[in-house]
N, C-alpha and C. Protein backbone atom coordinates (compact mmCIF):
# COMPACT_ATOMS: atom_id res chain seq x y z
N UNK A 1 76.20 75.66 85.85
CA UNK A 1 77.11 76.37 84.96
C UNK A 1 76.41 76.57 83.62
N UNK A 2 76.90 77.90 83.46
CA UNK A 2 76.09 78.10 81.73
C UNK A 2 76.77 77.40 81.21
N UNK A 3 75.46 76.81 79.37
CA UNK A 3 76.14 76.33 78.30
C UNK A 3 76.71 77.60 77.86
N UNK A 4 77.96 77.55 76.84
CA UNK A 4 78.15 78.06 75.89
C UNK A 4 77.37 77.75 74.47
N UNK A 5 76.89 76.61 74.23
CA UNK A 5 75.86 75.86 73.22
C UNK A 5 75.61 74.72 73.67
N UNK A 6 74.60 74.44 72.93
CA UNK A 6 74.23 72.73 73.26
C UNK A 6 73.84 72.21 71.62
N UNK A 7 73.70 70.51 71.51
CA UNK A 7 73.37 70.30 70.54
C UNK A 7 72.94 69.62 70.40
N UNK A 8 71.97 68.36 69.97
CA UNK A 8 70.95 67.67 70.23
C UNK A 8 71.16 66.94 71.12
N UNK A 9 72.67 66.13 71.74
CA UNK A 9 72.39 65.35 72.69
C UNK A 9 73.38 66.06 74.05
N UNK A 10 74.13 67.28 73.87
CA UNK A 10 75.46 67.94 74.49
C UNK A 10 75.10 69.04 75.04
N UNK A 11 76.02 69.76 75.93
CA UNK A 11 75.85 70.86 76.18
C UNK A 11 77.42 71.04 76.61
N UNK A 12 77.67 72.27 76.11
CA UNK A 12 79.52 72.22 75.90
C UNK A 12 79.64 73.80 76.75
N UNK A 13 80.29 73.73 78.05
CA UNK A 13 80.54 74.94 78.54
C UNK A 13 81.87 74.78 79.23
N UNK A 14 82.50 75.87 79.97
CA UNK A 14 83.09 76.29 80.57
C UNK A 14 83.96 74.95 81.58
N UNK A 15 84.62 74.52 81.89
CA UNK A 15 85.06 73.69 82.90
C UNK A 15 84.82 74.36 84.20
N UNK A 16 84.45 73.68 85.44
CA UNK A 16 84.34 73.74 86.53
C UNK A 16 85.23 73.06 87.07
N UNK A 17 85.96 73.02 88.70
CA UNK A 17 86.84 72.89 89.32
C UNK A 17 86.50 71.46 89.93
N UNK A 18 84.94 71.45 90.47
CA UNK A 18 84.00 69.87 90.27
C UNK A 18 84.40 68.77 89.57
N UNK A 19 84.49 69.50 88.00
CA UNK A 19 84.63 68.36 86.75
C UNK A 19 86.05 67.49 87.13
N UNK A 20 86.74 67.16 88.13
CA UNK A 20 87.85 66.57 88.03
C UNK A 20 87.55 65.34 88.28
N UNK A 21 86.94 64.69 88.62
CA UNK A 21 86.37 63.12 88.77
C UNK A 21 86.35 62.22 87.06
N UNK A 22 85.43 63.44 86.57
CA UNK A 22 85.15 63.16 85.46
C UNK A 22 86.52 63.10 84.12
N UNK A 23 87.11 63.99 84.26
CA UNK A 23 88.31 64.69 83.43
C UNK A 23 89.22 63.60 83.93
N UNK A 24 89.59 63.07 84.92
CA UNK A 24 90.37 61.85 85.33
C UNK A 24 89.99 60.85 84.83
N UNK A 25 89.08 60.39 84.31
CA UNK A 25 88.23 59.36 83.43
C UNK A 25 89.17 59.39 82.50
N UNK A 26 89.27 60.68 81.40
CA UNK A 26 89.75 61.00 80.48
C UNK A 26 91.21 60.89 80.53
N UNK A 27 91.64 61.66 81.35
CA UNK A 27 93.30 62.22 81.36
C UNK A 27 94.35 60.80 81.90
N UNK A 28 93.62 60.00 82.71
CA UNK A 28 93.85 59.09 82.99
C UNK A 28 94.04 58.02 82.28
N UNK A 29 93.74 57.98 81.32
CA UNK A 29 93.53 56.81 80.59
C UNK A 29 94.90 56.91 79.48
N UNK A 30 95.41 55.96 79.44
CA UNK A 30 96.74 55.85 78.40
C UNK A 30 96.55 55.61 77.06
N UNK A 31 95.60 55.19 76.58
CA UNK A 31 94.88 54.73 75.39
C UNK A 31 94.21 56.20 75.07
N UNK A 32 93.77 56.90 75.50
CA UNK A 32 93.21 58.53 75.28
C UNK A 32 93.85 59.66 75.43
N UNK A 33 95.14 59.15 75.91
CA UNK A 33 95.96 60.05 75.77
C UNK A 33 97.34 59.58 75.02
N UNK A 34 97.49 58.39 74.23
CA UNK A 34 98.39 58.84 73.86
C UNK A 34 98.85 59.61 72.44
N UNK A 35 98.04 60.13 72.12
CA UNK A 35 98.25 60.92 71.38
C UNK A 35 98.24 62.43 71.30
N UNK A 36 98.48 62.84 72.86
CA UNK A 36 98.47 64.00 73.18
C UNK A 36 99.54 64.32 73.57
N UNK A 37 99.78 65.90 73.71
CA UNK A 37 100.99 66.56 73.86
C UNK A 37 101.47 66.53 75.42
N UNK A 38 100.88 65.98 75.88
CA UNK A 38 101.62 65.60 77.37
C UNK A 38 101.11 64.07 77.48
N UNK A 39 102.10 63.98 79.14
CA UNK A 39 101.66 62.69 79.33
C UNK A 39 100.44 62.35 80.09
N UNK A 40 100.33 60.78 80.50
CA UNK A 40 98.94 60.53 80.92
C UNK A 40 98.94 61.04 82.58
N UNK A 41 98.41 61.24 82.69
CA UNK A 41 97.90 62.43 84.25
C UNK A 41 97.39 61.19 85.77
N UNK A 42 97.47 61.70 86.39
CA UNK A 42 97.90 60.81 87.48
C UNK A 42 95.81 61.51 88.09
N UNK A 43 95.42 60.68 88.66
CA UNK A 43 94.76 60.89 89.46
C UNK A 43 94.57 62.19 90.27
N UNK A 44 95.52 62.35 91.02
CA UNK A 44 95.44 63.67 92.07
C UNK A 44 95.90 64.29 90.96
N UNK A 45 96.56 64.87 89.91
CA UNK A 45 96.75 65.65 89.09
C UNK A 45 96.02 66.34 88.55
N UNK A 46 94.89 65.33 88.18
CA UNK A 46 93.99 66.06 88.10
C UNK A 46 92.77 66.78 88.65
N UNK A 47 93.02 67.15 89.66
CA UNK A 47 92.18 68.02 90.57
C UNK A 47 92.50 69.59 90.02
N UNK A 48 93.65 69.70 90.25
CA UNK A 48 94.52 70.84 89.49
C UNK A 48 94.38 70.92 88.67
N UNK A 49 94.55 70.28 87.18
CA UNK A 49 94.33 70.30 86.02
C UNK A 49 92.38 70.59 85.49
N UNK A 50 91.55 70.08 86.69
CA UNK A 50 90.52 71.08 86.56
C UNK A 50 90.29 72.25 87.09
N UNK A 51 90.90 72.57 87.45
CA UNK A 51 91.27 74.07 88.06
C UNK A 51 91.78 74.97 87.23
N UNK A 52 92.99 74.58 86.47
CA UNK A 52 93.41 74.98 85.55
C UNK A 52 92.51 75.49 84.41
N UNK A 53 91.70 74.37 84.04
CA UNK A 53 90.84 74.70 82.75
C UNK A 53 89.73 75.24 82.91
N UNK A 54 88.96 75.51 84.79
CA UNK A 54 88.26 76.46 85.06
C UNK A 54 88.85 77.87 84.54
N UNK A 55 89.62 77.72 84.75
CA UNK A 55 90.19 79.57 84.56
C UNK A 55 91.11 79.82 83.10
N UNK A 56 90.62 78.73 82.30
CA UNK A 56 91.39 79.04 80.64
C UNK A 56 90.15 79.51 80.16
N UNK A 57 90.15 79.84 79.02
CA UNK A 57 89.21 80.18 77.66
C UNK A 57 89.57 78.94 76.77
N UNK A 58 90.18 78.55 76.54
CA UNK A 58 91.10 77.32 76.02
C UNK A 58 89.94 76.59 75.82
N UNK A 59 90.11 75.86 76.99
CA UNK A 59 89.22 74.08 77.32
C UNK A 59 87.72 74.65 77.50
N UNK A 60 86.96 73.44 76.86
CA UNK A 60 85.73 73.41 77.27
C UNK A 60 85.33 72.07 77.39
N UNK A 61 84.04 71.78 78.75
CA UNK A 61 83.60 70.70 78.70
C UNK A 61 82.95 69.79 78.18
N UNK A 62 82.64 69.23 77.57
CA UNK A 62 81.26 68.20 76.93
C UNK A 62 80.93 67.20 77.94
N UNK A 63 79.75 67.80 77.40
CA UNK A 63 78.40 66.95 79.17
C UNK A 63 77.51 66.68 78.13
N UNK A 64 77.21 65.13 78.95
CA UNK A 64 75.87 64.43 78.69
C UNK A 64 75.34 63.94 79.71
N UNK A 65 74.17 64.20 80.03
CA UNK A 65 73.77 64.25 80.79
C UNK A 65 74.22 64.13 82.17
N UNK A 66 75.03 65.51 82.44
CA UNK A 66 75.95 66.04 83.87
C UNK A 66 76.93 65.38 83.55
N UNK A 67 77.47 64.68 82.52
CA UNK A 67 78.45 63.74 82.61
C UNK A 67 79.63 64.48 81.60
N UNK A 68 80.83 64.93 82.53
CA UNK A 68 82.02 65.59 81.37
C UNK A 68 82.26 64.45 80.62
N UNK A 69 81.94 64.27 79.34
CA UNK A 69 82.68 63.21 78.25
C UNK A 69 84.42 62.98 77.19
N UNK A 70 84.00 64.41 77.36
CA UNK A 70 85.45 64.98 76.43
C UNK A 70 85.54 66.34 77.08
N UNK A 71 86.94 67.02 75.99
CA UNK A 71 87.04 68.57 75.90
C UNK A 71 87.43 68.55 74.66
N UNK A 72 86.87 69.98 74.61
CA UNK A 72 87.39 70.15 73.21
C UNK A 72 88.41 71.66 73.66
N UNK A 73 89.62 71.29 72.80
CA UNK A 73 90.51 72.77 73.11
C UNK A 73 90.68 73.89 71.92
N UNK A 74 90.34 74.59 71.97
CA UNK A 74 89.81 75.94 71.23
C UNK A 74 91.20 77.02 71.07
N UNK A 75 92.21 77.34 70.54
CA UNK A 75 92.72 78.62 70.83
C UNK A 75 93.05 79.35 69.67
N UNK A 76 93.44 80.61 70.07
CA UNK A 76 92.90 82.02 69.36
C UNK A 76 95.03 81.74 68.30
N UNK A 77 95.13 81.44 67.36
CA UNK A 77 96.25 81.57 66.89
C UNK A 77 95.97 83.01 66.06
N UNK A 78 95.58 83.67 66.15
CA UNK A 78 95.99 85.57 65.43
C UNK A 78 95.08 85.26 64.24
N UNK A 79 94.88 86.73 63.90
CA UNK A 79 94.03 86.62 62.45
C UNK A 79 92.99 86.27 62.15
N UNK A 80 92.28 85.95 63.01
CA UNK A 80 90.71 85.14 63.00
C UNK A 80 90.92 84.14 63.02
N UNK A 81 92.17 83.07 63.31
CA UNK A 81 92.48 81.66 62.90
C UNK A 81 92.69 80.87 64.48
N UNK A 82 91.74 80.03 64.43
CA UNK A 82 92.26 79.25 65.57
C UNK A 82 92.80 77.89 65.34
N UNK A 83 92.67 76.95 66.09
CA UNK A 83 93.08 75.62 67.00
C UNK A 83 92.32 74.93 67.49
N UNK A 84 92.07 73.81 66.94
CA UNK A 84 90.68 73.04 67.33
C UNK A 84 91.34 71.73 67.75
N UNK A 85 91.34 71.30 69.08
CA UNK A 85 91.67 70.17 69.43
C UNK A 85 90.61 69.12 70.63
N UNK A 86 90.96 67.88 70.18
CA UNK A 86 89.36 67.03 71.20
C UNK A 86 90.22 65.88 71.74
N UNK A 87 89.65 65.69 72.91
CA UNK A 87 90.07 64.01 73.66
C UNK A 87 88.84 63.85 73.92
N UNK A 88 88.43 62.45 74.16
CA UNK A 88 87.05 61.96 74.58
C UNK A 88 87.36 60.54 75.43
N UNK A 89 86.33 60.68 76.77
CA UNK A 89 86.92 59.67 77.44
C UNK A 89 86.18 58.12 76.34
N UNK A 90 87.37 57.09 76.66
CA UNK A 90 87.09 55.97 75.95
C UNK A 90 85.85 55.54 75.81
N UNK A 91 85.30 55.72 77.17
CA UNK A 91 83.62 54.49 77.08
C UNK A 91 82.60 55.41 76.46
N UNK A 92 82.72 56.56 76.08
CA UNK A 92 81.94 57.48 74.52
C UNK A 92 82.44 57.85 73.54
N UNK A 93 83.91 57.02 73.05
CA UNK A 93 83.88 56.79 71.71
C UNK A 93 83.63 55.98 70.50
N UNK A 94 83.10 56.59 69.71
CA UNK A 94 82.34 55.69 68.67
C UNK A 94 80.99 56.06 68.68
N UNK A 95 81.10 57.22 69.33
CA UNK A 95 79.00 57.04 69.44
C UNK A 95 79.05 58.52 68.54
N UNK A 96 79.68 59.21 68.14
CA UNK A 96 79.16 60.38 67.51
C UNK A 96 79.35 61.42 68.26
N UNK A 97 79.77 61.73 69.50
CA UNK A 97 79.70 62.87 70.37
C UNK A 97 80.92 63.67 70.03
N UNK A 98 82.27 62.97 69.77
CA UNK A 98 83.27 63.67 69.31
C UNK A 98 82.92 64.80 68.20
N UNK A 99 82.09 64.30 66.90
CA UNK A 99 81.90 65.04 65.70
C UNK A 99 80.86 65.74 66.00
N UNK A 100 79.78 65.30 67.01
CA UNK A 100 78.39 66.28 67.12
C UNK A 100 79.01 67.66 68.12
N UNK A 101 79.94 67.42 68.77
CA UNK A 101 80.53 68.72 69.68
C UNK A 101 81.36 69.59 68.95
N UNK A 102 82.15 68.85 68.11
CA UNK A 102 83.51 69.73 67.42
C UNK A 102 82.54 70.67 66.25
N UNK A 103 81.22 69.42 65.80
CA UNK A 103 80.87 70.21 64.70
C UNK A 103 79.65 71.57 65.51
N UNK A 104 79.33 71.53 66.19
CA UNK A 104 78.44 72.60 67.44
C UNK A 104 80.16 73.77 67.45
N UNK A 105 80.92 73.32 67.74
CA UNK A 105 81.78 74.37 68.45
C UNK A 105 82.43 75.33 66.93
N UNK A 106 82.99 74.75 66.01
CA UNK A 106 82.98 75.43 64.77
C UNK A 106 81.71 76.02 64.34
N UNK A 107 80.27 75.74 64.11
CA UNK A 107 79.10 76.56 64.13
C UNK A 107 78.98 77.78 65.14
N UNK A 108 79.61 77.45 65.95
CA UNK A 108 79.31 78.56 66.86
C UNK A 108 80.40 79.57 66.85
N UNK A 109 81.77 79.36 66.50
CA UNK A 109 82.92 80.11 65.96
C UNK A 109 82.75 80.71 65.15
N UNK A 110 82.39 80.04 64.05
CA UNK A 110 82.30 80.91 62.60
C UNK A 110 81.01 82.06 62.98
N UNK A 111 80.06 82.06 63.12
CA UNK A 111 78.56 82.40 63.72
C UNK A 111 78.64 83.17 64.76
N UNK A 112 79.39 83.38 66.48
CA UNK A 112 79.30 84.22 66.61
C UNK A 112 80.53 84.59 67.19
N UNK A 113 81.62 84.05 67.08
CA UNK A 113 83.13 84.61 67.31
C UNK A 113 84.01 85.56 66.18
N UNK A 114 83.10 84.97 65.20
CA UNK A 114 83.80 85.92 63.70
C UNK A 114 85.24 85.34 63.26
N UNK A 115 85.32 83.75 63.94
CA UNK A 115 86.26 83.08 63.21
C UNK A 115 86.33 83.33 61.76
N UNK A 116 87.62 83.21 61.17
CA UNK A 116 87.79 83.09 59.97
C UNK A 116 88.16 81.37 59.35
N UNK A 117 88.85 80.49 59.91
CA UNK A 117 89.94 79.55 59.85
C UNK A 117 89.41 78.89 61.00
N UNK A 118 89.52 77.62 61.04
CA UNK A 118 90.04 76.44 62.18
C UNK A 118 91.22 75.70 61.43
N UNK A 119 92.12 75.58 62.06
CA UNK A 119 93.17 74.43 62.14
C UNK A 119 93.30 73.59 63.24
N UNK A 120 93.36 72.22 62.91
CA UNK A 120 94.06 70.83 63.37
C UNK A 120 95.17 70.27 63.27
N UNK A 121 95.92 70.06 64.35
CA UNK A 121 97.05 69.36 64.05
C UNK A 121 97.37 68.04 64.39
N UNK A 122 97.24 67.04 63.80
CA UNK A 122 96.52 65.51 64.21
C UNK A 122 97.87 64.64 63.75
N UNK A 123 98.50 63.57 65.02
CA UNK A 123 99.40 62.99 64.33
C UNK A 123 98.92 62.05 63.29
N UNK A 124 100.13 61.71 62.41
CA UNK A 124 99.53 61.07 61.13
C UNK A 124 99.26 59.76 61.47
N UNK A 125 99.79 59.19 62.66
CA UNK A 125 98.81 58.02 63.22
C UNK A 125 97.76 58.19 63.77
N UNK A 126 97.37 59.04 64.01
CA UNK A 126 95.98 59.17 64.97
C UNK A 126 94.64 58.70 63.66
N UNK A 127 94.63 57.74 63.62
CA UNK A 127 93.55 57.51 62.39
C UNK A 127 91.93 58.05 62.97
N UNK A 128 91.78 57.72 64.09
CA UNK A 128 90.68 58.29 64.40
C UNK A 128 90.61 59.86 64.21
N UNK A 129 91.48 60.24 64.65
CA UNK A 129 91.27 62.12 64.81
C UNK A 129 91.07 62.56 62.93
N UNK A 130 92.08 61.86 62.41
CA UNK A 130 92.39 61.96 60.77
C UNK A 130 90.77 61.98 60.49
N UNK A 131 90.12 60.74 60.69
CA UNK A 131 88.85 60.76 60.19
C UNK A 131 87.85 61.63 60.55
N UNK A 132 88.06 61.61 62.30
CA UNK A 132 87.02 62.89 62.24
C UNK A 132 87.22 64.44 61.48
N UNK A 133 87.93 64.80 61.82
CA UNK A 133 88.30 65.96 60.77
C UNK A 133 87.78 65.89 59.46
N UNK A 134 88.38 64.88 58.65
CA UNK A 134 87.65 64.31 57.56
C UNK A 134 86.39 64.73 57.28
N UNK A 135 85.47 63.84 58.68
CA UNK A 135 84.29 63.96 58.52
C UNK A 135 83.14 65.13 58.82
N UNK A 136 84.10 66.03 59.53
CA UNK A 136 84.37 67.52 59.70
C UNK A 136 84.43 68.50 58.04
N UNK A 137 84.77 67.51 57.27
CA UNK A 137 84.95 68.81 56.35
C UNK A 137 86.21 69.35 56.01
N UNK A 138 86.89 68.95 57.11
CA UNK A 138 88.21 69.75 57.04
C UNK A 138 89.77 69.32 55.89
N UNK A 139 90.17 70.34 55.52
CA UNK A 139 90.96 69.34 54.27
C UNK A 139 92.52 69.33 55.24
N UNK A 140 92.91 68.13 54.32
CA UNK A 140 94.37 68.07 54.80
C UNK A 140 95.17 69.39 53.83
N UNK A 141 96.27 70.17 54.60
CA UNK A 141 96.46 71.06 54.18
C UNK A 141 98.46 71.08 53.91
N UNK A 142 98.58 70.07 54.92
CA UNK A 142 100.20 69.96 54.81
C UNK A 142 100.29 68.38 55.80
N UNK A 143 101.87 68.06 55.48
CA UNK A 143 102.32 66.87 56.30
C UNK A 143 103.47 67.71 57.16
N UNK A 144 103.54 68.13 57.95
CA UNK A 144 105.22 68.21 58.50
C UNK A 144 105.63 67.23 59.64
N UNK A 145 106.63 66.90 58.65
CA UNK A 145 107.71 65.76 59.09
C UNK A 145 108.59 65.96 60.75
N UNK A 146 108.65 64.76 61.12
CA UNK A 146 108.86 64.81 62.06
C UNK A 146 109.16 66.43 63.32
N UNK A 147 107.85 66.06 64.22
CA UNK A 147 107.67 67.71 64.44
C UNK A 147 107.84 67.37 66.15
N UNK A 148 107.42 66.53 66.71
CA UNK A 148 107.63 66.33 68.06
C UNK A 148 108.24 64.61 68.16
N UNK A 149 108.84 64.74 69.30
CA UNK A 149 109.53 62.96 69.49
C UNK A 149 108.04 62.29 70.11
N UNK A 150 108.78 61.19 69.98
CA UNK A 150 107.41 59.98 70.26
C UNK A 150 107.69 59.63 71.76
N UNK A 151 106.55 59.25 72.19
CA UNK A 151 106.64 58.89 73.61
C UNK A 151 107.36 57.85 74.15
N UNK A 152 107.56 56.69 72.97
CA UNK A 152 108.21 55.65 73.06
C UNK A 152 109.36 55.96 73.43
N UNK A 153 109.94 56.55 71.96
CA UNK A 153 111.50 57.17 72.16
C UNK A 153 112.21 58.10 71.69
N UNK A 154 112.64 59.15 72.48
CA UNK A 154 112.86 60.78 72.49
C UNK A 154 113.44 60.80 71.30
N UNK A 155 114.08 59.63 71.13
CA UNK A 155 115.07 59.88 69.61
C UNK A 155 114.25 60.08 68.21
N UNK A 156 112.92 59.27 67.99
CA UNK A 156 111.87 59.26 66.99
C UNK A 156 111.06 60.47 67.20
N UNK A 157 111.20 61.06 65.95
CA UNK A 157 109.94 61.85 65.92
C UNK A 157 108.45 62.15 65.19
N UNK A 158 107.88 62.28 65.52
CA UNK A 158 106.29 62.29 64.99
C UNK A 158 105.75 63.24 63.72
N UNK A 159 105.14 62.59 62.70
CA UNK A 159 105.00 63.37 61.50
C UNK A 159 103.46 63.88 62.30
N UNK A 160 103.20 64.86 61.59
CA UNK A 160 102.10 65.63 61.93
C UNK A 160 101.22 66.31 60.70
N UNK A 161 99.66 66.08 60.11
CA UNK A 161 98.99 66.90 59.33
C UNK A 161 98.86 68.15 60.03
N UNK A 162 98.31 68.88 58.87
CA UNK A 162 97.46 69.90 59.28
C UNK A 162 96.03 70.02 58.18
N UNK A 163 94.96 69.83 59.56
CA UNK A 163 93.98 70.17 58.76
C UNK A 163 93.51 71.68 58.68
N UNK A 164 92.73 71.87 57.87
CA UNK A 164 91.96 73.24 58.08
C UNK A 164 90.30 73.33 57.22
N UNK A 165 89.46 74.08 57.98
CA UNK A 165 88.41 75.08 57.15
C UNK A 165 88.27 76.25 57.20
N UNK A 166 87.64 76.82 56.16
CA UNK A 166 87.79 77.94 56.40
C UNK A 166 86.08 78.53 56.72
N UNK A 167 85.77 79.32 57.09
CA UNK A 167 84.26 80.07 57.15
C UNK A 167 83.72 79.84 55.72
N UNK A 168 83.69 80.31 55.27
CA UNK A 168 83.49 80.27 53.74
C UNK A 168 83.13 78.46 52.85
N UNK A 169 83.71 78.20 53.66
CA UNK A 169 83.59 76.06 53.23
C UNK A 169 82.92 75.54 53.96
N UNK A 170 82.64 76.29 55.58
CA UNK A 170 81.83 75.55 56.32
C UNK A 170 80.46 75.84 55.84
N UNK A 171 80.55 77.42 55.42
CA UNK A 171 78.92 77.71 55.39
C UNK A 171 78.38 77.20 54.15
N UNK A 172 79.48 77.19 52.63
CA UNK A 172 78.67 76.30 52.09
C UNK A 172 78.36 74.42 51.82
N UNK A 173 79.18 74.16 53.38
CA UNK A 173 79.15 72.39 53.39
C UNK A 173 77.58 72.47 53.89
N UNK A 174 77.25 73.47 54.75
CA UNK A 174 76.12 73.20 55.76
C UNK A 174 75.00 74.10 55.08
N UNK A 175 74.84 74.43 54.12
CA UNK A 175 73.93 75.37 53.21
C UNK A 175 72.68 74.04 53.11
């Protein structure tokens, strides 16, 4: 499968229908997902669910060496403005691959998609995601208050940032 880019240690393309072994690593895991907008994914679920993201524009894979690690989810919100979202399976976080892919996939947006904007929408517990962004560059731009219920309990609901950059901030962070 073609890259879409690679970056010193990654190569971030397209999902394949294959990748479900790997993506079950990920989706599977309750600790890596719970801070995502669905719940944690069952095994055979995800066979389908790489199927699914074969045929989005959405999802893309991150491979190290043949190995899907994460995705990062990409979408087109109007205006030149997208949606930048990442899970990474547990046993490669902390090593840098989260920020070396997200920061490859915004270089390559701004550069040759003609992005204008990325936005993040990171719960305000997610301290990890908070930081990468952070370390991304990206500023906090708003808090909105309780925006989805918590998994715990339907009745609680979840405050949510929003980060953003714009073209213009990335090119002169990386000048």
């Amino acid at each position: 499968m073609s890259a879409l880019f690679t970056t010193k240690r990654l190569t971030i393309r397209k999902f394949a229908a294959e990748d479900f072994e790997d993506l079950a690593e990920i989706l599977t895991d309750k600790e890596v997902t719970y801070f995502e907008p669905y719940e944690t994914f069952t095994k055979e679920a995800c066979v389908q669910e790489a199927i699914n993201f074969s045929n989005s524009d959405e999802f893309f894979a991150v491979v190290l060496d043949n190995k899907v690690i994460g995705k990062i989810y990409f979408s087109d919100r109007k205006y030149g403005c997208y949606e930048i979202g990442y899970t990474f399976n547990g046993s490669y976080q902390g090593k840098g691959y989260a920020c070396e892919s997200v920061k490859g996939m915004m270089e390559y947006a701004f550069s040759e998609l003609s992005v204008r904007r990325i936005i993040a929408q990171i719960n305000t517990r997610n301290t990890k995601s908070v930081k990468l962004a952070e370390r991304l560059g990206m500023r906090k731009e708003a808090e909105h208050k309780e925006i989805y219920p918590s998994k715990e309990n339907e009745n609680v609901y979840e405050d949510f940032y929003i980060y953003a950059l714009l073209k213009k901030e990335f090119s002169e962070k990386t000048k």
